[in-house]
C-alpha atoms as a PDB file:
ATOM      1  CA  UNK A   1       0.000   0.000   0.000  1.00  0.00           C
ATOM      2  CA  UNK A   2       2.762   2.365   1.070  1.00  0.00           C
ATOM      3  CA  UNK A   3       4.574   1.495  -2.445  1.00  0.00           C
ATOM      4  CA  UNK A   4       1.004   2.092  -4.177  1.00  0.00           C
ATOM      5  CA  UNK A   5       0.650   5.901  -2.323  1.00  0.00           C
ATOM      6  CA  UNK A   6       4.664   6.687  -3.268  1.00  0.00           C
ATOM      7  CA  UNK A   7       4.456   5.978  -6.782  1.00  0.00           C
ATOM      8  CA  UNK A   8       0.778   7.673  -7.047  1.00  0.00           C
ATOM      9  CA  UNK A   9       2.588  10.560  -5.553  1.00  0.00           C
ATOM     10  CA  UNK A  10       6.070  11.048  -7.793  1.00  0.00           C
ATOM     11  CA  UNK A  11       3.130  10.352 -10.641  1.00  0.00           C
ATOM     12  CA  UNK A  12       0.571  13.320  -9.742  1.00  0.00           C
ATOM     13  CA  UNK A  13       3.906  15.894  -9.101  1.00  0.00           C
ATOM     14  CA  UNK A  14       5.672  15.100 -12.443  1.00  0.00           C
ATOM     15  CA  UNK A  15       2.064  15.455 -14.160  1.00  0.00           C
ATOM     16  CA  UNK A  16       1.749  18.620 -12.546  1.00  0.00           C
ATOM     17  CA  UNK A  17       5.416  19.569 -13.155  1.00  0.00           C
ATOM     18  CA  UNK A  18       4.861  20.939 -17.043  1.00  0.00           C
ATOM     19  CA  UNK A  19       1.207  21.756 -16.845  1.00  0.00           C
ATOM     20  CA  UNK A  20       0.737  25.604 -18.122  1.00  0.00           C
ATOM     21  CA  UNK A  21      -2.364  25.874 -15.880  1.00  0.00           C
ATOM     22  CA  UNK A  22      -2.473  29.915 -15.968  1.00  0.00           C
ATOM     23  CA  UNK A  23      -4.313  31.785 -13.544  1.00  0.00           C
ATOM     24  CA  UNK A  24      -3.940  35.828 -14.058  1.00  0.00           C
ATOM     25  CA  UNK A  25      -3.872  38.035 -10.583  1.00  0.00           C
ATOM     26  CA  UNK A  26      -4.788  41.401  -9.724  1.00  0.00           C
ATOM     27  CA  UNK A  27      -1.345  42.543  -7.947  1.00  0.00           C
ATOM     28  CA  UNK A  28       1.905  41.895  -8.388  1.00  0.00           C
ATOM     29  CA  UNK A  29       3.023  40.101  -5.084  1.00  0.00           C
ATOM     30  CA  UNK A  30       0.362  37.357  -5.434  1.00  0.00           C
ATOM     31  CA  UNK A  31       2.082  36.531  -8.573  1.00  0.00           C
ATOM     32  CA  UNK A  32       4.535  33.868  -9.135  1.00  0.00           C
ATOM     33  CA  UNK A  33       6.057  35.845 -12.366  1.00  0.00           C
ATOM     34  CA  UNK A  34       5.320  39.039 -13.549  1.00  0.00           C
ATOM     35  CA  UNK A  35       4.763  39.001 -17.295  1.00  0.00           C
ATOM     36  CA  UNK A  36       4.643  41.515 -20.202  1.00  0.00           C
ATOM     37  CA  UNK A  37       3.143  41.055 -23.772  1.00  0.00           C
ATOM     38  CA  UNK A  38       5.105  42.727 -26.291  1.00  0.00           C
ATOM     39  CA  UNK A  39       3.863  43.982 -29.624  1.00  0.00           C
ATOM     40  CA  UNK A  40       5.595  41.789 -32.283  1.00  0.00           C
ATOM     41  CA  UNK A  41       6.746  37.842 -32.138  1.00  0.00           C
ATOM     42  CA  UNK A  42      10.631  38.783 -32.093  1.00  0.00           C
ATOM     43  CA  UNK A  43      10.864  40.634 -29.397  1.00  0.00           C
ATOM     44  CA  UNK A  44       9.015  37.498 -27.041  1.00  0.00           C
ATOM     45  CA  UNK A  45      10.977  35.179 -25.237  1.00  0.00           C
ATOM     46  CA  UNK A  46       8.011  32.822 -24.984  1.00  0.00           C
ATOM     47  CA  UNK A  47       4.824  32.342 -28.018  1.00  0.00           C
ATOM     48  CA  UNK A  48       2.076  31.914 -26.106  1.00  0.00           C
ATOM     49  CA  UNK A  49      -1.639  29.990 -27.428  1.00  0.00           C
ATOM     50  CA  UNK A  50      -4.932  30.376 -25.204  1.00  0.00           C
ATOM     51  CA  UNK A  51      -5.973  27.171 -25.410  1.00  0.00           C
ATOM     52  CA  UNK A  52      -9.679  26.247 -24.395  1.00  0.00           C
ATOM     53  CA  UNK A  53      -9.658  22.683 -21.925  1.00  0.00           C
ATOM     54  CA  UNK A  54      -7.033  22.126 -19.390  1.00  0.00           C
ATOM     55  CA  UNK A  55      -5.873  19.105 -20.467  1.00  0.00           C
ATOM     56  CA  UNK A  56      -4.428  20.862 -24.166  1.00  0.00           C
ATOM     57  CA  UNK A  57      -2.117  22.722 -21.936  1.00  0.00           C
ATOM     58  CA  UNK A  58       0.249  19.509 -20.298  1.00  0.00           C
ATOM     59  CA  UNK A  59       3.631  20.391 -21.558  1.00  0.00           C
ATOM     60  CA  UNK A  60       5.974  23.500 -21.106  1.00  0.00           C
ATOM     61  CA  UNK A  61       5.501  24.553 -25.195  1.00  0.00           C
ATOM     62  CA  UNK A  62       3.696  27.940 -24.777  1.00  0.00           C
ATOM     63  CA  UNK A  63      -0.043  26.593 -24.970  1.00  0.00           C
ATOM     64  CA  UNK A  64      -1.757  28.588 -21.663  1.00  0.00           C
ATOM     65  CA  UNK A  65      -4.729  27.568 -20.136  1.00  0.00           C
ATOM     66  CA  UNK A  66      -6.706  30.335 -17.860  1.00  0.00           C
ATOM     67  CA  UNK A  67      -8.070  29.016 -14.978  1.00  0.00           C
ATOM     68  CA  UNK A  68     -10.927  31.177 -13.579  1.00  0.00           C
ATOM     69  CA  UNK A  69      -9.500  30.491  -9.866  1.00  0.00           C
ATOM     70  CA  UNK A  70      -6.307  30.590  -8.967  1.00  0.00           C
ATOM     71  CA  UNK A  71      -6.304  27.254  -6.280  1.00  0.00           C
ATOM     72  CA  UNK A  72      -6.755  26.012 -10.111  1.00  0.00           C
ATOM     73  CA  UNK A  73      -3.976  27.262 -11.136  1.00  0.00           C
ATOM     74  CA  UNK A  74       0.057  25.878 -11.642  1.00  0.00           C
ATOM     75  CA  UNK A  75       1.069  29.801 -11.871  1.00  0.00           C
ATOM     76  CA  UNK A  76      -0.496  32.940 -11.010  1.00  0.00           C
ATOM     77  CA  UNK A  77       0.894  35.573 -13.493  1.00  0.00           C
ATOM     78  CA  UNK A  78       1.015  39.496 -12.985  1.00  0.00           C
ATOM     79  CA  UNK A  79       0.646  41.492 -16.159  1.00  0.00           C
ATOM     80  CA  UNK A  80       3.117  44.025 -16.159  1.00  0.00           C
ATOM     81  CA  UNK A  81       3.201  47.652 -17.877  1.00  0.00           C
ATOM     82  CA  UNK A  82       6.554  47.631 -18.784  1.00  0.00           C
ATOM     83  CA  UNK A  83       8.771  45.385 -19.902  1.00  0.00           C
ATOM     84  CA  UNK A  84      11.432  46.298 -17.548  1.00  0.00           C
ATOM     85  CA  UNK A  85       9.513  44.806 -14.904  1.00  0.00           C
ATOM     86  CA  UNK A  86       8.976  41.820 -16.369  1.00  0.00           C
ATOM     87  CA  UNK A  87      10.291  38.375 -15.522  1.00  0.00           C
ATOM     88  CA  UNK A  88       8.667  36.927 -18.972  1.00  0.00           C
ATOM     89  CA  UNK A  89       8.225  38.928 -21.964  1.00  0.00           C
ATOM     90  CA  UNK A  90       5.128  37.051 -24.363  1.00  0.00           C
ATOM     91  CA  UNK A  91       3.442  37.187 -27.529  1.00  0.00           C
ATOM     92  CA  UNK A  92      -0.093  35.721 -28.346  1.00  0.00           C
ATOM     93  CA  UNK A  93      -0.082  33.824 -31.254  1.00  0.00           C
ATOM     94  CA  UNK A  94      -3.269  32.398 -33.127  1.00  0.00           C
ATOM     95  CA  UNK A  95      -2.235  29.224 -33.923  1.00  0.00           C
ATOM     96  CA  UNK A  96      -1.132  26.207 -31.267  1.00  0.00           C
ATOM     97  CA  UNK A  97       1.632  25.355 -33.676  1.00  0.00           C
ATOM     98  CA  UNK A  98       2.945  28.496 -33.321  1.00  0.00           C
ATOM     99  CA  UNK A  99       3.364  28.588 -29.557  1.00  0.00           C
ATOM    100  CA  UNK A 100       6.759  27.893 -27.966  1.00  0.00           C
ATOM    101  CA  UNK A 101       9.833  29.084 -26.559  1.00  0.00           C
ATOM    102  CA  UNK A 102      11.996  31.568 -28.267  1.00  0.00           C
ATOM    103  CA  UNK A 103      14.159  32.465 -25.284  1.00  0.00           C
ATOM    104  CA  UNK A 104      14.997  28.842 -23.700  1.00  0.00           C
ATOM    105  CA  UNK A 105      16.967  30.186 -21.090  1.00  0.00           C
ATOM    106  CA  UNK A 106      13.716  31.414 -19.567  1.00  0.00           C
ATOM    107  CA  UNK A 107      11.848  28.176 -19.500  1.00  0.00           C
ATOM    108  CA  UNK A 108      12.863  27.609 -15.810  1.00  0.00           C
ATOM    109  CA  UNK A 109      10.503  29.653 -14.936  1.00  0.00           C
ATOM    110  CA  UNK A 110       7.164  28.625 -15.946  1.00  0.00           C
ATOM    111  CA  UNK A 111       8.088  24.726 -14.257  1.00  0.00           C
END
């Protein structure tokens, strides 16, 4: 049973690991990472893709999922007015298979 619970455990926190479960929050210190969406695709270090079901959004590739509370949520963002302040700098795409990471030394911080 214990062996059951352990590997049930390590399961659920590497499922949970890459989700992109999104939840967007009104100030910046409830936010895990403050984040800024730039005007063009070039100047983005992450393509991001609102996706519309939770389960779409599994993997670290730039496909966002908004959760409507953030208990929901596997980061609570803070959208910046400058991109000075920002920890992420993003661009919404309109396609899923454009989504992804442009700047992969900033992927740490949407794990």
């Amino acid at each position: 049973m214990k062996k059951i619970i352990s590997v049930s455990t390590i399961l659920m926190t590497l499922m949970s690991v890459n989700a992109q479960k999104i939840h967007s929050v009104d100030s910046d210190y409830k936010a895990d990472i403050n984040v800024y969406v730039v005007d063009s695709d070039y100047k983005a270090d992450l393509l991001v893709y609102k996706v519309n079901s939770d389960y779409k959004a599994k993997d670290n590739n730039g496909k966002w999922f908004f959760t409507d509370s953030d208990y929901e949520a596997d980061k609570k963002i803070f959208f910046v007015n400058s991109g000075y302040k920002a920890d992420l700098k993003i661009f919404f795409v309109g396609s899923g298979y454009k989504a992804g990471w442009k700047n992969s030394s900033k992927k740490h911080l949407m794990y």
